[in-house]
Protein backbone atom coordinates (compact mmCIF):
# COMPACT_ATOMS: atom_id res chain seq x y z
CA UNK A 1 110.87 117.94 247.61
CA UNK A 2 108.98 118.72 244.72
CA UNK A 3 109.38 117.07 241.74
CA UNK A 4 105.86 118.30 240.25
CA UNK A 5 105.16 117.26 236.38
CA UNK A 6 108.63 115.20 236.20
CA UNK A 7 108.11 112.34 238.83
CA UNK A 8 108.48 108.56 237.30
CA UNK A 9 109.13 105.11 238.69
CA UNK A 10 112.95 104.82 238.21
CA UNK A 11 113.75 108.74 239.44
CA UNK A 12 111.61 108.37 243.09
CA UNK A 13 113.24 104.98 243.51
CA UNK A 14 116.53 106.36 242.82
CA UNK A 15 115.77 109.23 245.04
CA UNK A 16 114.96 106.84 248.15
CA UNK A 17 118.52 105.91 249.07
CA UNK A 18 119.90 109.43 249.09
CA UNK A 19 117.34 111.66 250.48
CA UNK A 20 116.53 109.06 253.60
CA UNK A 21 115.31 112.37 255.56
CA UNK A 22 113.15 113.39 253.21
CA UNK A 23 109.70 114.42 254.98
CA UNK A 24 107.27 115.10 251.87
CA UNK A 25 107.24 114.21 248.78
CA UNK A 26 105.08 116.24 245.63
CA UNK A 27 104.48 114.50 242.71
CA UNK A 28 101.37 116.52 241.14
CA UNK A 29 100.31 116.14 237.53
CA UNK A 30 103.20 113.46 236.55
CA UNK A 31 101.78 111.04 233.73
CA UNK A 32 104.84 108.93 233.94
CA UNK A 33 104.40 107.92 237.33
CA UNK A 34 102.76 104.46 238.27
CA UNK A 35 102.16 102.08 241.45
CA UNK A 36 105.48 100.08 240.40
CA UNK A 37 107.14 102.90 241.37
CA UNK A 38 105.53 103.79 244.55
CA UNK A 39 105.97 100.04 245.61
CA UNK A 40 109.91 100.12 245.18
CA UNK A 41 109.75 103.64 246.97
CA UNK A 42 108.68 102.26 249.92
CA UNK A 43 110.99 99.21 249.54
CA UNK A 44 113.89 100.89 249.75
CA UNK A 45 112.74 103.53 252.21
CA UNK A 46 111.46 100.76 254.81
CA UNK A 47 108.77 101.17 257.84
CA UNK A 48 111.59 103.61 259.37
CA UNK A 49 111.67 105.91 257.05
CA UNK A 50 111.28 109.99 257.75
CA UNK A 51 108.65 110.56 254.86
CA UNK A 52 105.33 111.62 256.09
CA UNK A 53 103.47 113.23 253.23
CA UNK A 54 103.21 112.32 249.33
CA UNK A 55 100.99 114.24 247.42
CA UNK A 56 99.64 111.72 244.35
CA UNK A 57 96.92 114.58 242.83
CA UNK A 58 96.24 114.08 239.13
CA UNK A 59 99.15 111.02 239.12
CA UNK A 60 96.31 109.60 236.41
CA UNK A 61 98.62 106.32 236.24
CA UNK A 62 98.64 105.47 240.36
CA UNK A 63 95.77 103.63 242.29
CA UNK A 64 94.30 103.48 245.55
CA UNK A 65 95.92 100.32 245.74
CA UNK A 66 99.30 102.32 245.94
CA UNK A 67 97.68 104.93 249.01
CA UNK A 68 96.60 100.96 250.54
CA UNK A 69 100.25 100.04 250.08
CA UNK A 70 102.31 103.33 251.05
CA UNK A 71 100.43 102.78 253.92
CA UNK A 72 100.93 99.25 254.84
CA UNK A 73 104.84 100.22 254.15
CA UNK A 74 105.60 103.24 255.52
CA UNK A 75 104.08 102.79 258.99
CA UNK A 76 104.76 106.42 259.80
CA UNK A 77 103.27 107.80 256.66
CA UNK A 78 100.74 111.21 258.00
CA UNK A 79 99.38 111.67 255.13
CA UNK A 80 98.87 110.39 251.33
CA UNK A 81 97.18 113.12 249.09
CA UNK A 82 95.26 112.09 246.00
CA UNK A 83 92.61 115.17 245.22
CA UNK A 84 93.22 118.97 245.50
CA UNK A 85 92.53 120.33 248.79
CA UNK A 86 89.40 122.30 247.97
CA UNK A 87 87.62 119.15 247.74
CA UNK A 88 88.74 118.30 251.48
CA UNK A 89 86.13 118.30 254.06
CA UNK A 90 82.05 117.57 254.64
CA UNK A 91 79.67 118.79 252.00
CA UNK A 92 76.07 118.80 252.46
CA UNK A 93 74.48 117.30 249.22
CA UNK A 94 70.83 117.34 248.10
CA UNK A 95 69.67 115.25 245.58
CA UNK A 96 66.87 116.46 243.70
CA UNK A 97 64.67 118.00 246.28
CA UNK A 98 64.18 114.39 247.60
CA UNK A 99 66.99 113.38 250.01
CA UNK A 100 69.92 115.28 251.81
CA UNK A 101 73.25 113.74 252.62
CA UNK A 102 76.20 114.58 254.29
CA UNK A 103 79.37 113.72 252.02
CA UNK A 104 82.38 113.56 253.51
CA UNK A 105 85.71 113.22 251.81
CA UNK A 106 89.30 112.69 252.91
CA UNK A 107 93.04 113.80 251.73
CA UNK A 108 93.67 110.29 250.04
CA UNK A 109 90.11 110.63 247.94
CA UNK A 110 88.46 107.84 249.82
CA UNK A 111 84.90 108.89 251.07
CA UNK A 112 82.19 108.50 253.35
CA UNK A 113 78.26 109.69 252.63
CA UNK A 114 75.28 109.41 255.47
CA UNK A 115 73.32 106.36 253.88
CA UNK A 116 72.96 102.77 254.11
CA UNK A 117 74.32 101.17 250.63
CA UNK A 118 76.65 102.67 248.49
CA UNK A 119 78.22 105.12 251.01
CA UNK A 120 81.99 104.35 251.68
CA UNK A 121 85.12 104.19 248.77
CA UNK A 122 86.90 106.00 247.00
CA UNK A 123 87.73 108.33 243.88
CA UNK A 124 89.71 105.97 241.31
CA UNK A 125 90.62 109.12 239.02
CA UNK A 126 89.78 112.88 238.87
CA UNK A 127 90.45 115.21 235.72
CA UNK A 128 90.94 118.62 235.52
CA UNK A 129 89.08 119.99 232.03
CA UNK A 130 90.55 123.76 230.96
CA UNK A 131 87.29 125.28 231.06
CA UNK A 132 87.34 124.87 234.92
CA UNK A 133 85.78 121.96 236.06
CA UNK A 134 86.88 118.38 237.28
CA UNK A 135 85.30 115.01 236.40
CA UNK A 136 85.84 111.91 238.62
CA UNK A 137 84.83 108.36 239.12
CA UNK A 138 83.80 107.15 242.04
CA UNK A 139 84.57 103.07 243.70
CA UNK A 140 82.06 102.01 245.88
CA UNK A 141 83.46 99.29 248.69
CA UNK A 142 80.25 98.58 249.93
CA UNK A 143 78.04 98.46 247.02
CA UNK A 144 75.24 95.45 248.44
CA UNK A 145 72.83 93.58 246.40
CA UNK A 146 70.70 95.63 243.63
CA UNK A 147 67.27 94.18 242.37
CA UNK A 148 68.01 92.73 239.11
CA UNK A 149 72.21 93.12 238.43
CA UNK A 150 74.31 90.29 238.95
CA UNK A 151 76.78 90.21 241.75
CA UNK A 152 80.04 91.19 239.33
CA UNK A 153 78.51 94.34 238.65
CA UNK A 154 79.83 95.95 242.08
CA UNK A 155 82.97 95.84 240.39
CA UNK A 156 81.78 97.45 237.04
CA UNK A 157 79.21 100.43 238.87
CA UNK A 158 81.48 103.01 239.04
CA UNK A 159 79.58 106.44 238.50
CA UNK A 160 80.98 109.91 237.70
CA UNK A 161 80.47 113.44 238.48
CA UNK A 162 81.52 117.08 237.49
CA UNK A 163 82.55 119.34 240.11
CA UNK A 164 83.25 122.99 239.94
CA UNK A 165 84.29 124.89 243.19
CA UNK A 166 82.69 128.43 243.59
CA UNK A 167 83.91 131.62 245.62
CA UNK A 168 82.57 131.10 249.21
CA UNK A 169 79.26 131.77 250.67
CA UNK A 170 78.59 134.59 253.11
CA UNK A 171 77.02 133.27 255.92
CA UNK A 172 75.67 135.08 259.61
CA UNK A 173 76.85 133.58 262.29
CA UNK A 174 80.65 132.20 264.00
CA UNK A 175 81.37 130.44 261.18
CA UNK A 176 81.57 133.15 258.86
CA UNK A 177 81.88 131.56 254.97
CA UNK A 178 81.12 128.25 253.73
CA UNK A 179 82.57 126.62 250.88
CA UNK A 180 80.69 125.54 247.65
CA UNK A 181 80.93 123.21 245.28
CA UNK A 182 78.55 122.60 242.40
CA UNK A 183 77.78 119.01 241.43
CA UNK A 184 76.79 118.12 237.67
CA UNK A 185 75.59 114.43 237.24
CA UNK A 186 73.41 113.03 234.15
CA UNK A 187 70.18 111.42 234.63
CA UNK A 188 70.97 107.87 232.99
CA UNK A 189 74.17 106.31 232.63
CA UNK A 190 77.24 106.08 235.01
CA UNK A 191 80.11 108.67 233.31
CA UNK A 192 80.55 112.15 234.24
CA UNK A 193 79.06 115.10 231.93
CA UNK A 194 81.96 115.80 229.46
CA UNK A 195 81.26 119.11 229.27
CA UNK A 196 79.49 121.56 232.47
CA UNK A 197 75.62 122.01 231.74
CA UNK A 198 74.55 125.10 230.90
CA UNK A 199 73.47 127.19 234.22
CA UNK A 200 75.17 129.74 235.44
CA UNK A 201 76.52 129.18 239.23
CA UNK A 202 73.93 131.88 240.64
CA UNK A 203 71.47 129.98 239.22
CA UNK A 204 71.68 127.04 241.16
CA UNK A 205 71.08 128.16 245.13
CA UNK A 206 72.85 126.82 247.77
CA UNK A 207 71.42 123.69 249.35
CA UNK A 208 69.24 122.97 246.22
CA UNK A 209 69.19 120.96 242.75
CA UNK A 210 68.07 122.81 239.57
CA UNK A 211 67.33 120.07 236.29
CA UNK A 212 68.49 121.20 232.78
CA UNK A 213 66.90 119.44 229.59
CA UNK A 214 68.86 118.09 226.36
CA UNK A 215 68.22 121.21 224.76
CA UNK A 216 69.94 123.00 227.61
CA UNK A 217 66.27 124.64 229.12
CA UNK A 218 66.19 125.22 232.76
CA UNK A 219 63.36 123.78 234.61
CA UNK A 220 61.22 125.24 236.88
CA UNK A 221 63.19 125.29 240.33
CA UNK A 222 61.43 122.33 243.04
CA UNK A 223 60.43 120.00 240.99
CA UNK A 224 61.10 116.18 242.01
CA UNK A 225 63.70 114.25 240.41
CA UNK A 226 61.21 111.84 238.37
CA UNK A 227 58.84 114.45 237.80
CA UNK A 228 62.10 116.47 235.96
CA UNK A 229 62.84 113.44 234.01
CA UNK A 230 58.68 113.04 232.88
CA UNK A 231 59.62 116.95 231.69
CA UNK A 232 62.62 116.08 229.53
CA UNK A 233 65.66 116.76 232.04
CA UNK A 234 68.78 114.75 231.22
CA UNK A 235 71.04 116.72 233.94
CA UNK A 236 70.91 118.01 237.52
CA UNK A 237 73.78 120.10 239.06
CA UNK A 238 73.10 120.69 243.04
């Protein structure tokens, strides 16, 4: 059932009761929508119930705490979707010509990267802008001890990203094409870029990070992270 744009607390509770074979439920884009309403779906469904798929993308006014509790609930439940499907799957990730990590993110938004600290939660909320690229904010659940911020501030750190997916990449051998997505983060602060630096998506080669300056220059292409910054940069997009 799709009820796309229109979903809200009272109308899937109401729904529960009648449609008790009801296998997926789509709820895209619906502002009206919150946990409450979630919560009494699963009430009145109970851990026997037939649905095994609710798709939660861009529900801006539901949690992770609701995927936590459809879960806990619904016993059966296959699969809880919270981001668009593009954004499924492992993405290799350098990070200013100094590391590379392997990012891997799920169907619910929750994620895991290949490093120590800061390296498992989830996305708490992801935009869609109309000029064609997303913003997010990330939760980190295991955020450890940081030289000179007080413990509260693991619940406070909660950076942001841009994301733009690209047409896929050509590659030789079995696998054929890889997908690409181009990450935009600023150099200081924790929130997303509000609007998508200016680089064009050629411009920013696959498995590398280019640096952009305030002024919107384009820096030289291999230059460390803190050597970019000494040169003015205020953005990277990888």
């Amino acid at each position: 059932l799709d009820i796309s744009g229109v979903a809200e607390d009272r109308l899937v509770i109401r729904l529960a009761a009648p449609l008790q074979n009801l296998t997926s439920l789509v709820c895209i884009g619906s502002p009206r929508l919150t946990d409450a309403g979630l919560v009494g779906l699963s009430q009145v469904l109970g851990p026997n119930s037939a649905l095994r798929e609710v798709d939660l993308t861009f529900c801006h006014y539901t949690t992770y705490g609701a995927t936590i509790r459809l879960r806990k609930e619904l016993p059966r439940m296959e699969l809880v979707r919270r981001q668009p499907r593009c954004f499924d799957g492992r993405f290799v990730t350098p990070f200013g010509g100094s590391t590379v990590e392997a990012h891997t993110y799920y169907a619910d938004a929750s994620f895991n990267f290949t490093r120590h600290a800061q390296s498992r939660g989830y996305v708490r909320f992801l935009t869609h802008h109309e000029t064609g690229f997303y913003t997010d904010s990330l939760q980190y659940s295991n955020f450890g001890e940081q030289h000179g911020l007080p413990t509260f501030c693991k619940y406070l750190y909660r950076p942001g990203v841009a994301l733009r997916q690209c047409a896929d990449l050509e590659q030789p051998g079995p696998h054929g094409s890889v997908r690409n997505v181009l990450v935009a983060q600023a150099l200081s602060g924790f929130r997303a870029p509000g609007e998508w630096p200016p680089v064009p998506d050629e411009g920013v080669p696959l498995g590398e990070t280019v640096f952009i300056t305030a002024g919107g220059v384009l820096l030289p292409r291999g230059l460390a992270m803190e050597e970019a910054r000494d040169r003015g940069a205020t953005e990277m997009v990888s």
